[in-house]
C-alpha atoms as a PDB file:
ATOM      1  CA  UNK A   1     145.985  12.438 151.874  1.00  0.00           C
ATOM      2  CA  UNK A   2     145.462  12.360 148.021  1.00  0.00           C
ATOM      3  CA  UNK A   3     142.346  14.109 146.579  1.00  0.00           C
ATOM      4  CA  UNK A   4     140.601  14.992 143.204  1.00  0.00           C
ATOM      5  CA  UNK A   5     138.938  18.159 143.766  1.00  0.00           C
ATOM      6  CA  UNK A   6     136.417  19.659 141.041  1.00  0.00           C
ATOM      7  CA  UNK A   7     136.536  23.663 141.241  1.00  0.00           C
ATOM      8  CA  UNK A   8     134.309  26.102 139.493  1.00  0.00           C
ATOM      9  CA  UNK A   9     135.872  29.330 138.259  1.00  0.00           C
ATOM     10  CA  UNK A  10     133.324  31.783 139.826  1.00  0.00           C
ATOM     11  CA  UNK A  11     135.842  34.745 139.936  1.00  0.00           C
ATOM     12  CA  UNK A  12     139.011  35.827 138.813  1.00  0.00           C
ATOM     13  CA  UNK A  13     141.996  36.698 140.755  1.00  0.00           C
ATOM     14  CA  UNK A  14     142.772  39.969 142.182  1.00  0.00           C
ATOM     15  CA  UNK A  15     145.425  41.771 140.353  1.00  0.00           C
ATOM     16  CA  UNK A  16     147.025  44.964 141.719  1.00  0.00           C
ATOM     17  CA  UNK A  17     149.341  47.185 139.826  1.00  0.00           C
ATOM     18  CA  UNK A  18     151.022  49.314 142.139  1.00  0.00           C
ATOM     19  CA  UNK A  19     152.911  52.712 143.199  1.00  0.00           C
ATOM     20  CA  UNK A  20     151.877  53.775 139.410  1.00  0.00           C
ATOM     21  CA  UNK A  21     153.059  57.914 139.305  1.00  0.00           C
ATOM     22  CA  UNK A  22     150.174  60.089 138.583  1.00  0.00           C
ATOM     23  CA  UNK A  23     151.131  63.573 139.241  1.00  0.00           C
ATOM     24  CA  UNK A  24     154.625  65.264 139.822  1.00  0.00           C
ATOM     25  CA  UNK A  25     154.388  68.537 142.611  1.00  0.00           C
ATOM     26  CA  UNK A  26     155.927  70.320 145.393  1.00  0.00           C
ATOM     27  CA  UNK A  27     156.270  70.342 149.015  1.00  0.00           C
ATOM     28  CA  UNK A  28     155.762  72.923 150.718  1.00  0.00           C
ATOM     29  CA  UNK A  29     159.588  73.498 151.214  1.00  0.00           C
ATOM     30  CA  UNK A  30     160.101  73.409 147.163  1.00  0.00           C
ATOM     31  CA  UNK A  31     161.216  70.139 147.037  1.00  0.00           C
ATOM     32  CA  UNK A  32     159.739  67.833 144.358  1.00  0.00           C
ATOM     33  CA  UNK A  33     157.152  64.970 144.775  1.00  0.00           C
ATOM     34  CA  UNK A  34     156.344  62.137 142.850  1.00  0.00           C
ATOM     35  CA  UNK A  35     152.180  61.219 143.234  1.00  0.00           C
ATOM     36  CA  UNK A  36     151.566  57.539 143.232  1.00  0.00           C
ATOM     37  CA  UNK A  37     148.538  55.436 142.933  1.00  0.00           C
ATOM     38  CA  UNK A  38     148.036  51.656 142.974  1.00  0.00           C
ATOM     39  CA  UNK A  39     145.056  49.757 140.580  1.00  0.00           C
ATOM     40  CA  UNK A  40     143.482  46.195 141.650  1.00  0.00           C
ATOM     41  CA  UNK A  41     140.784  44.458 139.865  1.00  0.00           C
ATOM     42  CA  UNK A  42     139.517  40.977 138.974  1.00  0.00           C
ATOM     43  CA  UNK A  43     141.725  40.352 135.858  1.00  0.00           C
ATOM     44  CA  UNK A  44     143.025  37.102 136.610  1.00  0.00           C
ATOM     45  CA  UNK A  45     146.175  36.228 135.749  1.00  0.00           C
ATOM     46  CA  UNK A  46     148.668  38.857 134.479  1.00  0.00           C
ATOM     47  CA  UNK A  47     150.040  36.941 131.640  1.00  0.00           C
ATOM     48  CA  UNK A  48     146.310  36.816 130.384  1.00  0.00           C
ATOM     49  CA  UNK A  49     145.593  39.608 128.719  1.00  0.00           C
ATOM     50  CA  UNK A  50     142.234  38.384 127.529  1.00  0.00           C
ATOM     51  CA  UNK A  51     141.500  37.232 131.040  1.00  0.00           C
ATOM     52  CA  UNK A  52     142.158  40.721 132.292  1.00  0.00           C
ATOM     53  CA  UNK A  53     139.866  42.461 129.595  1.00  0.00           C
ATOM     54  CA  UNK A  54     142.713  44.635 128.103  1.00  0.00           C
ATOM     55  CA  UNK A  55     143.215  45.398 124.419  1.00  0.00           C
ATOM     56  CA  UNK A  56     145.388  43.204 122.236  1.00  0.00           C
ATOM     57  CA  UNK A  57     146.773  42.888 118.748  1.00  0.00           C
ATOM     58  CA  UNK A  58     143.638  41.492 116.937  1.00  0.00           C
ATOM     59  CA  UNK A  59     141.128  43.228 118.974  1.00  0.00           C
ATOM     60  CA  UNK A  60     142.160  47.450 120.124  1.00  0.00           C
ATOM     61  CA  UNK A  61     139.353  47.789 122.249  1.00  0.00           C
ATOM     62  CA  UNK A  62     139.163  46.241 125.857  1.00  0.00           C
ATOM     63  CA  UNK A  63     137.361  43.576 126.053  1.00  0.00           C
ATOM     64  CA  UNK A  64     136.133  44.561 129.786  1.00  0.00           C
ATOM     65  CA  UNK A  65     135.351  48.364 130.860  1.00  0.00           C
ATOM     66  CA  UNK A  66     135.447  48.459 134.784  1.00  0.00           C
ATOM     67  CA  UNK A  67     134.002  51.028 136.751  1.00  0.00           C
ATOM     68  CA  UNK A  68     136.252  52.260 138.670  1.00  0.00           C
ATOM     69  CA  UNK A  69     135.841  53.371 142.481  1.00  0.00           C
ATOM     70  CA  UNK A  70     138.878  56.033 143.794  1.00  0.00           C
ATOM     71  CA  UNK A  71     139.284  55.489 147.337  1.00  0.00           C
ATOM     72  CA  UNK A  72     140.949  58.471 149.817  1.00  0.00           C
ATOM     73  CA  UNK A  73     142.031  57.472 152.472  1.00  0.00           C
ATOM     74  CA  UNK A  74     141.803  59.424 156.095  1.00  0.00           C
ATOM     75  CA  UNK A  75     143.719  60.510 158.347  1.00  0.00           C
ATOM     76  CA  UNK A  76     143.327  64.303 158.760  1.00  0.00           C
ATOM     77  CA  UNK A  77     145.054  65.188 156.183  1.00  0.00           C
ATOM     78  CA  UNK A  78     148.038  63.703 157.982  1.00  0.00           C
ATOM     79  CA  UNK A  79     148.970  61.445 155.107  1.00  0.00           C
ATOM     80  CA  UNK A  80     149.177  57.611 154.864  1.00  0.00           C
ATOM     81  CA  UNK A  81     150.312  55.193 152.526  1.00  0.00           C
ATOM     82  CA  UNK A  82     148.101  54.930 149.524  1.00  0.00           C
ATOM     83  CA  UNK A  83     147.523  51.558 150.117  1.00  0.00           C
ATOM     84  CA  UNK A  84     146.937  51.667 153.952  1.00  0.00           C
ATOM     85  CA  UNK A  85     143.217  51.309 154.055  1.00  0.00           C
ATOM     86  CA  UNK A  86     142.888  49.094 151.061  1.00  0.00           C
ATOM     87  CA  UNK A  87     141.530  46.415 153.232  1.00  0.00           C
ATOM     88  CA  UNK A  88     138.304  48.495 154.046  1.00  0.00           C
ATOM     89  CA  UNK A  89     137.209  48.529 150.046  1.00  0.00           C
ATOM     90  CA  UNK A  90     138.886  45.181 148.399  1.00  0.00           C
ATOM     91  CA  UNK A  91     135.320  43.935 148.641  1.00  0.00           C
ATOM     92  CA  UNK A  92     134.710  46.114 145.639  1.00  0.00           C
ATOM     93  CA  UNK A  93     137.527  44.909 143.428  1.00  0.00           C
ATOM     94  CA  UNK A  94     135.343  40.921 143.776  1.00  0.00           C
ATOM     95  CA  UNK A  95     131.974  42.873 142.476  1.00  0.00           C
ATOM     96  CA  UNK A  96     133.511  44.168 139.720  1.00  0.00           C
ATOM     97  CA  UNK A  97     135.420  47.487 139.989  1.00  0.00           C
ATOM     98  CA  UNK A  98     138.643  48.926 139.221  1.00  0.00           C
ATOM     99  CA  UNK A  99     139.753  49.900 143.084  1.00  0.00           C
ATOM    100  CA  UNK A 100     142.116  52.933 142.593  1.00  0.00           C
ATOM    101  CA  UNK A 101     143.969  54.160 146.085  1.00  0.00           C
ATOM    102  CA  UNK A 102     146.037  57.376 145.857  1.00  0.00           C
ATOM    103  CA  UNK A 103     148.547  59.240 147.673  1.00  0.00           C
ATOM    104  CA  UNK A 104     147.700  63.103 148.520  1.00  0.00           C
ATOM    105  CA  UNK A 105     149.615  65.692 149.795  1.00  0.00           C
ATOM    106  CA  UNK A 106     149.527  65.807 153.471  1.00  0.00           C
ATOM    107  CA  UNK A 107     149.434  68.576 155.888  1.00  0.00           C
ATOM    108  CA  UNK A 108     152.816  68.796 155.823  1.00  0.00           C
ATOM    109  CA  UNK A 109     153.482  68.904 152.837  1.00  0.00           C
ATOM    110  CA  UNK A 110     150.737  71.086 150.946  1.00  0.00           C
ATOM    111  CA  UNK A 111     148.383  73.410 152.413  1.00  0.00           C
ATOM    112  CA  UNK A 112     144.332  73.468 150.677  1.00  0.00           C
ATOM    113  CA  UNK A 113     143.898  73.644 147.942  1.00  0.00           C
ATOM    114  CA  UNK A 114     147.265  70.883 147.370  1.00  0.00           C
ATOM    115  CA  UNK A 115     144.989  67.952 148.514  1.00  0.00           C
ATOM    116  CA  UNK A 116     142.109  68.572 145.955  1.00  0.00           C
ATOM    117  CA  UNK A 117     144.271  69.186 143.227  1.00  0.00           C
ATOM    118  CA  UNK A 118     145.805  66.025 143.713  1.00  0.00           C
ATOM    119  CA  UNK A 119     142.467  63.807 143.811  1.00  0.00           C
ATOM    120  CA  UNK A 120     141.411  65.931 140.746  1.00  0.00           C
ATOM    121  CA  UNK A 121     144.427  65.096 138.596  1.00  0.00           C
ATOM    122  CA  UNK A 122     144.543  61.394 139.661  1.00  0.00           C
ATOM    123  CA  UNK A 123     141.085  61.178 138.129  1.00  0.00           C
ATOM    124  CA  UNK A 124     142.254  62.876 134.787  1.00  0.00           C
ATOM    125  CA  UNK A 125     145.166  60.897 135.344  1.00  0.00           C
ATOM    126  CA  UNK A 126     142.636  57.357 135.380  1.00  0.00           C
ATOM    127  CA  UNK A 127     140.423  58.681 132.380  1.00  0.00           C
ATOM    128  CA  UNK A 128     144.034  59.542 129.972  1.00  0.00           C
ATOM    129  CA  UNK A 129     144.651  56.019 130.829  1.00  0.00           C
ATOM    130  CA  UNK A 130     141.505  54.100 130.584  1.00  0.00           C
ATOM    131  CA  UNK A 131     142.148  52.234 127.423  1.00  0.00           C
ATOM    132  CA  UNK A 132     145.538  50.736 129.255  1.00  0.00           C
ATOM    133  CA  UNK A 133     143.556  49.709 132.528  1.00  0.00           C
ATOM    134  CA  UNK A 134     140.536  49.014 131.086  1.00  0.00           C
ATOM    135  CA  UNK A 135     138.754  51.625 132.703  1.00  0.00           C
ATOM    136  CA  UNK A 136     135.340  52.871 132.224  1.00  0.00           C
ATOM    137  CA  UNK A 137     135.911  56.640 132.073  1.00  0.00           C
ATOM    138  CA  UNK A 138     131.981  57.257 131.974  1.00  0.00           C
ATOM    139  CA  UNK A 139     131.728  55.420 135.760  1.00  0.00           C
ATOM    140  CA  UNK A 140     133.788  56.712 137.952  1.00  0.00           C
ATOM    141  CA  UNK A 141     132.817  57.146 142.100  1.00  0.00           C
ATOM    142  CA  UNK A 142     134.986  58.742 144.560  1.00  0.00           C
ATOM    143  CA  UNK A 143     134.672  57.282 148.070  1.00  0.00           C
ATOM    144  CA  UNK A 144     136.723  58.279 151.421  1.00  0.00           C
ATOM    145  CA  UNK A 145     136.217  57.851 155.098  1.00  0.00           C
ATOM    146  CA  UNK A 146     136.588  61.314 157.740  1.00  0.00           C
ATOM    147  CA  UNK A 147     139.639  63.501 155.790  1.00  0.00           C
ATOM    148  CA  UNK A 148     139.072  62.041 152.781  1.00  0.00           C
ATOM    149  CA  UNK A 149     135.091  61.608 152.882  1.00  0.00           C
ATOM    150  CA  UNK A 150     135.917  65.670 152.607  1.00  0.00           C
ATOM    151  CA  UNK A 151     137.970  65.183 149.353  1.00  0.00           C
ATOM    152  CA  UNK A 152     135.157  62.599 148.150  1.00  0.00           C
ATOM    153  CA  UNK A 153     132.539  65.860 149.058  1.00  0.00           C
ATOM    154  CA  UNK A 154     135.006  68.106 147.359  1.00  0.00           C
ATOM    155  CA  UNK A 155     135.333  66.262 143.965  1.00  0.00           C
ATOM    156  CA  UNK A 156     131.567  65.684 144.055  1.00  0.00           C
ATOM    157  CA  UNK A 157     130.993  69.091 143.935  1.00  0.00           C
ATOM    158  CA  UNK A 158     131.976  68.781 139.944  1.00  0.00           C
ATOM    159  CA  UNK A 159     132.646  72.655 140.145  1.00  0.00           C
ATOM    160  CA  UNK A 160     136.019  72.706 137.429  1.00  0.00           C
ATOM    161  CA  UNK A 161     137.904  74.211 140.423  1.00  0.00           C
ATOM    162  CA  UNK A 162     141.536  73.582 142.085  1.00  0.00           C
ATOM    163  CA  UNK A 163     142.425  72.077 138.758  1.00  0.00           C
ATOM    164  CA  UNK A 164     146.299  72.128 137.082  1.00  0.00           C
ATOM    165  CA  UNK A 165     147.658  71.509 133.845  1.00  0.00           C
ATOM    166  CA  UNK A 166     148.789  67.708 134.316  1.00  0.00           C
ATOM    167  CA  UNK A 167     146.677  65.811 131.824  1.00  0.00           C
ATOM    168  CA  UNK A 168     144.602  69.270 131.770  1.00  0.00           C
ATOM    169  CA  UNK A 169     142.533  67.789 128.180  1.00  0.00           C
ATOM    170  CA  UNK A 170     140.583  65.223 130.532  1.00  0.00           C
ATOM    171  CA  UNK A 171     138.045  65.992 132.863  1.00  0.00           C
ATOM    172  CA  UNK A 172     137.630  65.163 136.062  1.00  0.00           C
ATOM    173  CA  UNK A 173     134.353  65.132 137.473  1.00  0.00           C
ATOM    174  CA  UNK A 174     132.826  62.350 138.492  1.00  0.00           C
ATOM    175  CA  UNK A 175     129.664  60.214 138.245  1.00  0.00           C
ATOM    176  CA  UNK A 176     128.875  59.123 142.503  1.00  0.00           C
ATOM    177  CA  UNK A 177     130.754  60.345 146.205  1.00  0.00           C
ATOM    178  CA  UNK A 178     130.754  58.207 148.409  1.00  0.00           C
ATOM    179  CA  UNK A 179     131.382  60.295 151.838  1.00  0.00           C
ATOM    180  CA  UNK A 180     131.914  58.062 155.091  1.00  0.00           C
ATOM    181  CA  UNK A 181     131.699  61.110 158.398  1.00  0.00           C
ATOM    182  CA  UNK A 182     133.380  63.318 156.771  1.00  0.00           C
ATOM    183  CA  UNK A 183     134.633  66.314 157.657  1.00  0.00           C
ATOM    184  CA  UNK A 184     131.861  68.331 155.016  1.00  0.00           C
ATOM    185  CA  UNK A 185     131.591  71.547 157.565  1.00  0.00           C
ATOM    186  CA  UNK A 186     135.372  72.794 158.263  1.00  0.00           C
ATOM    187  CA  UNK A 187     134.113  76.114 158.730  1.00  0.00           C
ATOM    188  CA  UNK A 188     132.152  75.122 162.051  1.00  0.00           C
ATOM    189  CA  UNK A 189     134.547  72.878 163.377  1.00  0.00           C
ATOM    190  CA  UNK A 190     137.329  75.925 163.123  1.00  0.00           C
ATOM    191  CA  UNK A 191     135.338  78.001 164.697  1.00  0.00           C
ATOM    192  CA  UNK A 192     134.731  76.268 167.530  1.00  0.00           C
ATOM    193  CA  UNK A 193     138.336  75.407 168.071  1.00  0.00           C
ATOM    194  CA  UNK A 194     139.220  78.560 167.633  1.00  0.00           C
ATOM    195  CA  UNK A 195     136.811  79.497 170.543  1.00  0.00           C
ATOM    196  CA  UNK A 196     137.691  76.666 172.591  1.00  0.00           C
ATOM    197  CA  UNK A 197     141.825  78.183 172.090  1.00  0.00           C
ATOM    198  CA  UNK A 198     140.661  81.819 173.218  1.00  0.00           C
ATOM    199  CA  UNK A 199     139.108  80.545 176.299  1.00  0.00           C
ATOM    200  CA  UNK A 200     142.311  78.541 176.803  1.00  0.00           C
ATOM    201  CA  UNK A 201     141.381  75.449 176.517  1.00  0.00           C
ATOM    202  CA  UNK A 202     142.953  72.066 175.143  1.00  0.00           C
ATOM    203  CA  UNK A 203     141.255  72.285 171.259  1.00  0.00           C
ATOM    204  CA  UNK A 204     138.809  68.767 171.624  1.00  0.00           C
ATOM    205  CA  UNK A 205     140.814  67.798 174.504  1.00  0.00           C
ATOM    206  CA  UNK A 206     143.665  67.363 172.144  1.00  0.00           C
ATOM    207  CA  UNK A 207     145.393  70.021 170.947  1.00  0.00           C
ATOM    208  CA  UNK A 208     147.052  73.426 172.129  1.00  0.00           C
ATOM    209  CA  UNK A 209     146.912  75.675 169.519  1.00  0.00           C
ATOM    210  CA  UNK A 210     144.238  75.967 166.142  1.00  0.00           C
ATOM    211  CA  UNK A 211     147.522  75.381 164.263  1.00  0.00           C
ATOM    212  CA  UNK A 212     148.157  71.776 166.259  1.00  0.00           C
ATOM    213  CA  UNK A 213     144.468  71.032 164.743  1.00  0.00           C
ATOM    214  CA  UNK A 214     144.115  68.367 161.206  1.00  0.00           C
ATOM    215  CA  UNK A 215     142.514  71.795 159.839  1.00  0.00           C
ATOM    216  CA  UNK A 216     144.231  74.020 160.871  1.00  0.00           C
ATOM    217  CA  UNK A 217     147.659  72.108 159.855  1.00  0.00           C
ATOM    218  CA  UNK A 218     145.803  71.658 156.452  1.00  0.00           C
ATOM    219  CA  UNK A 219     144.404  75.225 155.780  1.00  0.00           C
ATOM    220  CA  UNK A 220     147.547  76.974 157.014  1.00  0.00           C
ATOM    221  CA  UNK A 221     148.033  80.378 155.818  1.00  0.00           C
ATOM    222  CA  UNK A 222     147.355  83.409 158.028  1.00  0.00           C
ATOM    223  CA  UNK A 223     145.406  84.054 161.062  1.00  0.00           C
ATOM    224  CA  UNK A 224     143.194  86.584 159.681  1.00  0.00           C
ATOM    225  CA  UNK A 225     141.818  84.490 156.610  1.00  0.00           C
ATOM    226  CA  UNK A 226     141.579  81.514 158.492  1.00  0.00           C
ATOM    227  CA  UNK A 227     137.847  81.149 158.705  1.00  0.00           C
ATOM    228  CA  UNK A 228     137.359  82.400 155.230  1.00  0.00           C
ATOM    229  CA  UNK A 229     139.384  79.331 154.614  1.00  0.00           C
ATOM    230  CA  UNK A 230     137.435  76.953 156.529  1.00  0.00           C
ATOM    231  CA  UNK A 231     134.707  78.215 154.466  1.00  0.00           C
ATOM    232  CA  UNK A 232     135.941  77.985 151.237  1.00  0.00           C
ATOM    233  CA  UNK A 233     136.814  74.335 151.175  1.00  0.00           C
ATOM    234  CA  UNK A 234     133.501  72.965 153.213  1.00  0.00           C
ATOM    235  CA  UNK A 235     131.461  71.500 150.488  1.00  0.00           C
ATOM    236  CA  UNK A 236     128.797  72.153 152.446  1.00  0.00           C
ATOM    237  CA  UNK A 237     128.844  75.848 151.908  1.00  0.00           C
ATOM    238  CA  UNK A 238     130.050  75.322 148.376  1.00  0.00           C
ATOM    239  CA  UNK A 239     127.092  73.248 147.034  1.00  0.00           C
ATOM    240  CA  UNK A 240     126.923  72.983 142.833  1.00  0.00           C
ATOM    241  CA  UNK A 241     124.270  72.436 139.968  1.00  0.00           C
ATOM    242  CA  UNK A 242     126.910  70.094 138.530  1.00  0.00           C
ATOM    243  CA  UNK A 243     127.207  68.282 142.126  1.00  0.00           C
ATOM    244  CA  UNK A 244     126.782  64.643 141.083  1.00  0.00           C
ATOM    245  CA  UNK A 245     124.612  61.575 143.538  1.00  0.00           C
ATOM    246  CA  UNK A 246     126.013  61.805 146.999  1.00  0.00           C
ATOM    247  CA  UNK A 247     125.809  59.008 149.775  1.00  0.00           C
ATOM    248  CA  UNK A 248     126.584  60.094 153.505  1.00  0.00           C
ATOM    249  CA  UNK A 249     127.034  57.458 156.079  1.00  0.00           C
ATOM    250  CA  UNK A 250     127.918  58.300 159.602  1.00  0.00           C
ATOM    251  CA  UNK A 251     127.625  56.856 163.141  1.00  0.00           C
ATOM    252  CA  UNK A 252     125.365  58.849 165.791  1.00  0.00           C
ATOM    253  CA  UNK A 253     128.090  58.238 168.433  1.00  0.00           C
ATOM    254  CA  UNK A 254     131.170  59.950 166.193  1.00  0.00           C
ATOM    255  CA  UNK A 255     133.186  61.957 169.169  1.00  0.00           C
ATOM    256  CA  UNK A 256     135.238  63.772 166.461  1.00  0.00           C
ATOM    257  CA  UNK A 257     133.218  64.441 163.640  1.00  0.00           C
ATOM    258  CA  UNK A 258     129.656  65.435 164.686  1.00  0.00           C
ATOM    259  CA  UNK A 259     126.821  63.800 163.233  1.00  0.00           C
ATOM    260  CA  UNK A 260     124.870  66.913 163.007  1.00  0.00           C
ATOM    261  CA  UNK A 261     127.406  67.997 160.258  1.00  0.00           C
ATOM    262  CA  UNK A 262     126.307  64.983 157.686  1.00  0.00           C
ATOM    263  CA  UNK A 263     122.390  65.990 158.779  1.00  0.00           C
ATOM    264  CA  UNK A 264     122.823  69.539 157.730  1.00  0.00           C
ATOM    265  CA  UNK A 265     124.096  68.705 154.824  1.00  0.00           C
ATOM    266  CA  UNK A 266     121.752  66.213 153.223  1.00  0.00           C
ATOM    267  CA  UNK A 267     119.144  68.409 154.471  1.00  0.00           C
ATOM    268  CA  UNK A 268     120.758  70.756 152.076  1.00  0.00           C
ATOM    269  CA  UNK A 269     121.079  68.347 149.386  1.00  0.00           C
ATOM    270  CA  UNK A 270     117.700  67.735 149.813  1.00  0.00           C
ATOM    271  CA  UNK A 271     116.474  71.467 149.724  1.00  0.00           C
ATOM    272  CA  UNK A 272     118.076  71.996 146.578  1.00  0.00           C
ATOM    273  CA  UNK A 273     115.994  69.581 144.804  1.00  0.00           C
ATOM    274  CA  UNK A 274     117.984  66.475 145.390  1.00  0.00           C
ATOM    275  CA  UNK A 275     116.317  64.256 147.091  1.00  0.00           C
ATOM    276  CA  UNK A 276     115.840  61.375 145.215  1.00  0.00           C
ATOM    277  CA  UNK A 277     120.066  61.224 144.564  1.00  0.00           C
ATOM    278  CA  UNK A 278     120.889  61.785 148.111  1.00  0.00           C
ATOM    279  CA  UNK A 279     120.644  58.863 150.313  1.00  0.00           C
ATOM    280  CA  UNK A 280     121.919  58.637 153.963  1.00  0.00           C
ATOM    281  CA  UNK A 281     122.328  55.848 156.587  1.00  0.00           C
ATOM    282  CA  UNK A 282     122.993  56.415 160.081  1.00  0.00           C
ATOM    283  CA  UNK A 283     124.241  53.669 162.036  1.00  0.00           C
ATOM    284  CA  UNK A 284     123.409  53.628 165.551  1.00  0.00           C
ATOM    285  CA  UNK A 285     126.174  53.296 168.146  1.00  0.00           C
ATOM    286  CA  UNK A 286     128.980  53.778 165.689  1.00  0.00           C
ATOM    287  CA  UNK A 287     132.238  55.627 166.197  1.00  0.00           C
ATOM    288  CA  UNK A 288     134.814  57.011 163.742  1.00  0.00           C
ATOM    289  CA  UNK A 289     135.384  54.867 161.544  1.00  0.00           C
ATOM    290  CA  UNK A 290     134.051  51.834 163.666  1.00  0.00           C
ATOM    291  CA  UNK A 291     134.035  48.314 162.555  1.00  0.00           C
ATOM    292  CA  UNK A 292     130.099  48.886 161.752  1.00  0.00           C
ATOM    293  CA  UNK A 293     130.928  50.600 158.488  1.00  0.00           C
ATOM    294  CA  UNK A 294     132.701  47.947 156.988  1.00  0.00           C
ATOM    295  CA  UNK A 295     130.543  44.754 157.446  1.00  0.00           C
ATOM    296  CA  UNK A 296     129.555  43.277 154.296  1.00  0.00           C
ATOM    297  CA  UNK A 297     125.588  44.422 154.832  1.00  0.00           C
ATOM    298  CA  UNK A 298     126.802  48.234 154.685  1.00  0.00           C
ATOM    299  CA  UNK A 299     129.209  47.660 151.586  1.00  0.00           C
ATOM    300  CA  UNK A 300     126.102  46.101 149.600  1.00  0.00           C
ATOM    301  CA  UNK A 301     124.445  48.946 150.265  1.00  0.00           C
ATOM    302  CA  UNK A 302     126.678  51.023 148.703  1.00  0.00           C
ATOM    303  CA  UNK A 303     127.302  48.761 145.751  1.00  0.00           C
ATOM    304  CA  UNK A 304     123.756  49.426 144.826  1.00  0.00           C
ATOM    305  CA  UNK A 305     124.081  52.757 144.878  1.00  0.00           C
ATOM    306  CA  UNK A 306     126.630  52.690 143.245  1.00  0.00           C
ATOM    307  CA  UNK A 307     125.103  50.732 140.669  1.00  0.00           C
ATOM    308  CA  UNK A 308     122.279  52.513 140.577  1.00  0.00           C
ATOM    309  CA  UNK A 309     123.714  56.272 139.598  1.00  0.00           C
ATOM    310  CA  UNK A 310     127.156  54.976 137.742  1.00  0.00           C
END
């Protein structure tokens, strides 16, 4: 069959730039560690550097400034490939922002505070090279699901802590978290694992010993200074003036990461006089990270917030 077919250029194509090094750290053995993050955006074709908005000869500035939306991936803090969950925010990429994915330390491999470090300096990292990506380093949103709706909550606290000297004259807080059930109350959840081990139970059915635990394996250090831990990196406990517009989303039938956690802490949001740039949606029925919080009626609603507060 021969055909004529008329097509309308309504979008450009997806272009991803990939396993781009951000930061260079340790393990927790000494050994070092190249940080990687991957880019993708509608720029169209990669020979068309007007297409893709970027700066040429004749004209320095970008033509295009993207918002840009940093997604963490989950995983308690296990570690994944940076790219592992893209599939869950492409969406984004087709309404007009700069996707960034990044690679964090895992458990094994860094103990809190490695993880927020790492987020923190990927987002200098992203503003020191805005003008090469065509980045908008006025808009940028963090967004993770479970483990890494924690790092989302962490950066969103704004607070100028955890930070190193990597591309240390750039700042990086940002403008909008996204946090999908995450894990905002460590302090709680430790505690009642470390109950549940005195008693001698399995931790949640799962595990033997606090240590065997995603927080425990991420918090590490001693015994005695565990809780204080916990505490220390649970954004809820750690709220900020600086915090910046926060959207929770969580199912009321999570069997790992209690709803009640995401309630308490909008509540707090809300206490401390904001309100009107918390929103959160509870989705009856769904799990951790069910298919429910990736339908297209759940990512519009977060495109509008984000489009509302960036």
């Amino acid at each position: 069959m021969h055909r004529v077919l008329e097509v309308e250029n309504k979008e450009n194509a997806l272009t991803t730039f990939d396993n781009i090094v951000f930061s260079h750290v340790r393990d927790l053995d000494g050994n070092p560690m190249e940080l990687k993050l991957s880019i993708t955006a509608a720029m169209g074709n990669t020979e068309m550097r007007t297409a893709m908005g970027w700066a040429t000869d004749e004209n320095p500035e970008p033509a295009v400034r993207r918002p840009v939306l940093v997604w963490i991936n989950g995983g308690g803090w296990r570690g994944v490939d940076k790219n592992n969950q893209i599939g869950e925010v492409i969406w984004f990429a087709r309404h007009g922002f700069a996707v960034v994915c990044i690679y964090y330390r895992s458990s094994a491999e860094g103990h809190m505070p490695a993880q927020i470090e790492d987020c923190k300096t990927a987002i200098r990292f992203l503003r020191a090279h805005a003008d090469r990506y065509s980045l908008d380093p006025d808009r940028i949103a963090v967004m993770g699901r479970s483990a890494g709706g924690h790092l989302a909550l962490s950066l969103a606290l704004n607070d100028d802590l955890y930070e190193t000297d990597e591309w240390a004259e750039y700042s990086s807080r940002v403008q909008a978290g996204i946090d999908m059930f995450g894990v905002c109350d460590m302090y709680t959840m430790a505690k009642l694992h470390l109950e549940e081990e005195k008693a001698g139970k399995k931790l949640s059915n799962r595990w033997d010993t606090i240590w065997d635990t995603h927080e425990g394996a991420v918090l590490g250090g001693a015994r005695k200074d565990f809780l204080e831990r916990a505490y220390q990196y649970s954004p809820s406990f750690n709220l900020t003036e600086t915090m910046c517009p926060v959207m929770i989303l969580h199912g009321d039938a999570d069997p790992i990461v209690d709803l009640s956690y995401s309630e308490e802490l909008y509540n707090k949001l809300c206490v401390n006089g904001r309100e009107e740039s918390t929103e959160m949606i509870v989705i009856p029925g769904a799990g951790h990270g069910s298919p429910e919080f990736f339908q297209d009626v759940i990512k519009e609603q977060i495109l509008a917030y984000l489009e509302k507060w960036l």
